[in-house]
Protein backbone atom coordinates (compact mmCIF):
# COMPACT_ATOMS: atom_id res chain seq x y z
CA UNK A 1 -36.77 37.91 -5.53
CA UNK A 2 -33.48 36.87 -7.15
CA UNK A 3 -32.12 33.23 -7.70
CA UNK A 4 -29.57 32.27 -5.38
CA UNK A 5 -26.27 31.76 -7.02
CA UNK A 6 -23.08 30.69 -6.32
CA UNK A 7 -19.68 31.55 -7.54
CA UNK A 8 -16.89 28.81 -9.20
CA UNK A 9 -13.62 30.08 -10.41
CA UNK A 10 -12.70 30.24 -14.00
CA UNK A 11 -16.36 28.89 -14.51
CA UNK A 12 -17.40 28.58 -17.72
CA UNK A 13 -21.33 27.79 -19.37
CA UNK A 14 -21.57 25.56 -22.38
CA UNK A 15 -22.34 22.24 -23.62
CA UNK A 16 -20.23 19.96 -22.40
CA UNK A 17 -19.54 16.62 -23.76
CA UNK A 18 -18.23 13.48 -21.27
CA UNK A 19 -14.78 12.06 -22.14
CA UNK A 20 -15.41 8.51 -21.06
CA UNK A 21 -11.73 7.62 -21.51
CA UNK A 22 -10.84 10.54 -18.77
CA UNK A 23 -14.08 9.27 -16.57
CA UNK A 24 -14.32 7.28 -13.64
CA UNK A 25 -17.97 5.91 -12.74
CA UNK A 26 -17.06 3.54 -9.72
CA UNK A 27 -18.75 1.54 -6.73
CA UNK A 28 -17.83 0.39 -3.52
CA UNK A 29 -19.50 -2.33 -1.90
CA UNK A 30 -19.15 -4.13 1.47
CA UNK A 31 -17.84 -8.08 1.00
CA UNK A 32 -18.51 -10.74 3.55
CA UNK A 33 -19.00 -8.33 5.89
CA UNK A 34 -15.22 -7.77 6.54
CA UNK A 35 -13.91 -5.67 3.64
CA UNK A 36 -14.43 -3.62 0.59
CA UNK A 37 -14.72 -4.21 -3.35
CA UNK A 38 -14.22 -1.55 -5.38
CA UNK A 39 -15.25 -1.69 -9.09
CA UNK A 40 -16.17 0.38 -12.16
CA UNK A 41 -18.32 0.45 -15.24
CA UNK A 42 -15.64 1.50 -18.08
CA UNK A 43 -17.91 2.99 -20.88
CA UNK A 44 -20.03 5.87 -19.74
CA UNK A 45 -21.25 9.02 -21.91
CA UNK A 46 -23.50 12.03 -21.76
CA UNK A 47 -23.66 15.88 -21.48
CA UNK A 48 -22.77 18.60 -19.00
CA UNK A 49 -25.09 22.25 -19.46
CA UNK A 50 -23.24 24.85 -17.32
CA UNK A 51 -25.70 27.45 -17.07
CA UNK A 52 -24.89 31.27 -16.57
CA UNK A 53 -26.03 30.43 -13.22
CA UNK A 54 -24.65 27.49 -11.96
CA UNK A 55 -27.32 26.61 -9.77
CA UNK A 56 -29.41 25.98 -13.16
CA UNK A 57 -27.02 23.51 -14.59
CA UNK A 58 -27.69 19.96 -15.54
CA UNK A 59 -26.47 16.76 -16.40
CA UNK A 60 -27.11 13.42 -18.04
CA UNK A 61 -25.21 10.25 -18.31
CA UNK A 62 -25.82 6.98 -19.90
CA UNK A 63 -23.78 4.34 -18.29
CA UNK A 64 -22.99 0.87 -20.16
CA UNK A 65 -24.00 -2.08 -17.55
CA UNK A 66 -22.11 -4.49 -20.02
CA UNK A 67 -18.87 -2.82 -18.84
CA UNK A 68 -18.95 -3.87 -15.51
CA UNK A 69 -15.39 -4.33 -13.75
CA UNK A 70 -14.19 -5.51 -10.60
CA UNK A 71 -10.81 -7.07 -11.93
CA UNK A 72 -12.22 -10.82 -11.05
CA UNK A 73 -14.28 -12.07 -14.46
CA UNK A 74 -16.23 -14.73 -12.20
CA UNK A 75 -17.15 -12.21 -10.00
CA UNK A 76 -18.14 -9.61 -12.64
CA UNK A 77 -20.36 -12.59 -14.92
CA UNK A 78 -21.99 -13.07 -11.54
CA UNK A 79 -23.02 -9.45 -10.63
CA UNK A 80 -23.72 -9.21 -14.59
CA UNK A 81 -26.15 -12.12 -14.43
CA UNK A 82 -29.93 -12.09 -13.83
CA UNK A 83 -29.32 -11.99 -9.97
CA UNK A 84 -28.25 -8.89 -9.65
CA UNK A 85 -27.66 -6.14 -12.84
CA UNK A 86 -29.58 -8.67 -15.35
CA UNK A 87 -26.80 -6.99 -18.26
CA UNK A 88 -29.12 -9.62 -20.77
CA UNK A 89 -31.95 -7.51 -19.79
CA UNK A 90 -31.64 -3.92 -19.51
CA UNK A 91 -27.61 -3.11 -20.72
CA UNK A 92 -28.01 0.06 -19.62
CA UNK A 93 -28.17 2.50 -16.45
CA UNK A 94 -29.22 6.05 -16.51
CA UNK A 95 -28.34 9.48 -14.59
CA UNK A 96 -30.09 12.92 -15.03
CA UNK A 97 -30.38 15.56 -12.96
CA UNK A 98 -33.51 17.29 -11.66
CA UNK A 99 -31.81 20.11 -10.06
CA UNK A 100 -28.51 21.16 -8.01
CA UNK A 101 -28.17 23.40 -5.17
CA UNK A 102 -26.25 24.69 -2.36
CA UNK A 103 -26.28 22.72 1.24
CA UNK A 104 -23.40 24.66 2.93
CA UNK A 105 -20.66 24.33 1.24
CA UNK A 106 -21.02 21.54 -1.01
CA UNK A 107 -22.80 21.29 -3.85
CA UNK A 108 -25.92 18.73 -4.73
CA UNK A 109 -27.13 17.42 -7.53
CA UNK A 110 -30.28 16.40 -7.33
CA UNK A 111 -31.45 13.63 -10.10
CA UNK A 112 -32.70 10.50 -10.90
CA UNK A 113 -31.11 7.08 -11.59
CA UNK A 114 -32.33 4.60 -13.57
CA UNK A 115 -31.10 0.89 -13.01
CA UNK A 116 -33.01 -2.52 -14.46
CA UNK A 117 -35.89 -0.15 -15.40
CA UNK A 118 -36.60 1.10 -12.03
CA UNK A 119 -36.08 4.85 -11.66
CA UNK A 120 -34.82 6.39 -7.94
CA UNK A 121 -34.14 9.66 -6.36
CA UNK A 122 -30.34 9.86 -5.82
CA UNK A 123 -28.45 12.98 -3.82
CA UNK A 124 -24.46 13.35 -5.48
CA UNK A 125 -22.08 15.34 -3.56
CA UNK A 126 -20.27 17.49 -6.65
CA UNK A 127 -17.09 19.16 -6.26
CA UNK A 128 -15.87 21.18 -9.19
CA UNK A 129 -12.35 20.87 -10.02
CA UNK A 130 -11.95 23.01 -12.45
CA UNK A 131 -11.97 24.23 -15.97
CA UNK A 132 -9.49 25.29 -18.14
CA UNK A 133 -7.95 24.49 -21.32
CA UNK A 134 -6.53 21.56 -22.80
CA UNK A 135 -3.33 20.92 -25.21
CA UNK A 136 -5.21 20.19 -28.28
CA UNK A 137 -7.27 24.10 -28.30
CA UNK A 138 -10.27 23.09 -26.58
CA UNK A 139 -11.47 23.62 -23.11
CA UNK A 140 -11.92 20.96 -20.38
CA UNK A 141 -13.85 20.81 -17.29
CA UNK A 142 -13.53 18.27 -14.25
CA UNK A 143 -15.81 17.00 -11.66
CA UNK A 144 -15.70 14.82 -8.83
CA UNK A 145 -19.04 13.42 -7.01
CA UNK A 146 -19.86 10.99 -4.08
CA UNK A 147 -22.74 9.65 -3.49
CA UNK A 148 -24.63 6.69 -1.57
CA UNK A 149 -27.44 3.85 -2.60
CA UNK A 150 -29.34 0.93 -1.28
CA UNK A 151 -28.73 -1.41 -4.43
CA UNK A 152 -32.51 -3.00 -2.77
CA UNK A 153 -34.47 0.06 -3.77
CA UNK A 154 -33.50 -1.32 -7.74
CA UNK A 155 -34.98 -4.79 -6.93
CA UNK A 156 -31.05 -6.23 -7.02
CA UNK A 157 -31.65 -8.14 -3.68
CA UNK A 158 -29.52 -11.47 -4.53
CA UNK A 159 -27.42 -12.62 -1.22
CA UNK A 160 -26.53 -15.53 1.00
CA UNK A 161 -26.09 -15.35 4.50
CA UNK A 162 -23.43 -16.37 6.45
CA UNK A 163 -22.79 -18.66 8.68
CA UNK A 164 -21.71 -16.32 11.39
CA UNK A 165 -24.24 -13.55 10.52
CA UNK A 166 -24.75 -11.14 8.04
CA UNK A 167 -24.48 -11.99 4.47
CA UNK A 168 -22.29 -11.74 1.70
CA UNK A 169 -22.67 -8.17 -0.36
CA UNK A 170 -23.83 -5.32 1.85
CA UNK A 171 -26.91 -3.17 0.39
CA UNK A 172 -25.37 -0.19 0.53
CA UNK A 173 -23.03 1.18 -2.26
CA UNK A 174 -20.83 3.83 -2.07
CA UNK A 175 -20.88 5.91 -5.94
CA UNK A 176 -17.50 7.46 -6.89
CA UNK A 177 -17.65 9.53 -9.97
CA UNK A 178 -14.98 11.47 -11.45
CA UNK A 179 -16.04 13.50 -14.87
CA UNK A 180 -13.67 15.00 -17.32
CA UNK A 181 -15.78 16.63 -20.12
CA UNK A 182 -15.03 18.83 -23.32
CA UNK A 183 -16.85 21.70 -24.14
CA UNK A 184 -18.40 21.85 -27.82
CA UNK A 185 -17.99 24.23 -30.00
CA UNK A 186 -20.98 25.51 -32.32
């Protein structure tokens, strides 16, 4: 029986190292039950493997918590603060992957991430934008991912209920990644 595979244009496997200041780890969360925040954590890192089958590729990222960033610095101390991310605490999240495959025509990775020590199954939806070189003769691959979580299943279960019903933050947060990475050379 052969491994399913699937093919990417211009793909290339390597080592691949995350260019956090061409990265984009981001969050969207419900507010008062009316409209959106959107945020970002602005120092992430880790490593890309492309394997010769893409299907056997994996990833890990290491996300700093302390760089939490909604544009509103009362907001962001709050969310930093033992109620919710508890920064003090455990200053980092995690991301690795524990497999990808095909559903259709999108693309899943499969992994595990790790926030305030608690470790959770999460799906991302990857799209693979491309790789190709860059001006400074190296090569450069980009990603884009979507993904969904219940911010409950990490124990982050601060809220306050409003008057009219409902409460403040919704549980569920909407993960927008975009990954630019370099590949090494040996």
């Amino acid at each position: 029986m052969t491994a399913e595979t699937i093919e990417i244009p211009d793909y290339i496997a390597g080592t691949w190292d995350i260019d956090p200041v061409h990265s984009h780890v981001g969050f969207v969360a419900r507010h008062l039950m009316v409209s959106k925040v959107r945020g970002n954590f602005t120092k992430v890192g880790g490593q890309i493997i492309t394997a010769d089958n893409p299907l056997e590729s994996s990833a890990a990222a290491t996300i700093d918590m302390t760089s939490f960033n909604t544009g509103n610095e009362q907001r962001d101390g709050d969310v930093k603060g033992e109620n919710f991310l508890d920064v003090a605490s455990h200053p980092t999240m995690t991301y690795r992957t524990t497999g990808i495959r095909q559903d259709g025509e999108v693309i899943i990775a499969d992994g595990e991430l790790t926030i305030k020590g608690i470790t959770r199954p999460v799906e991302l939806a990857v799209e693979v934008n491309g790789f190709g070189p860059d001006p400074y003769g190296g090569t450069r691959a980009g990603l884009s991912a979507i993904g969904e979580i219940n911010r409950t299943d990490w124990g982050i279960t601060a809220n306050m209920a409003l008057p009219t019903g409902g409460v403040v933050v919704g549980e569920k947060i909407q993960l927008v990644i975009e990954v630019e990475a370099s590949l090494k050379t040996q």
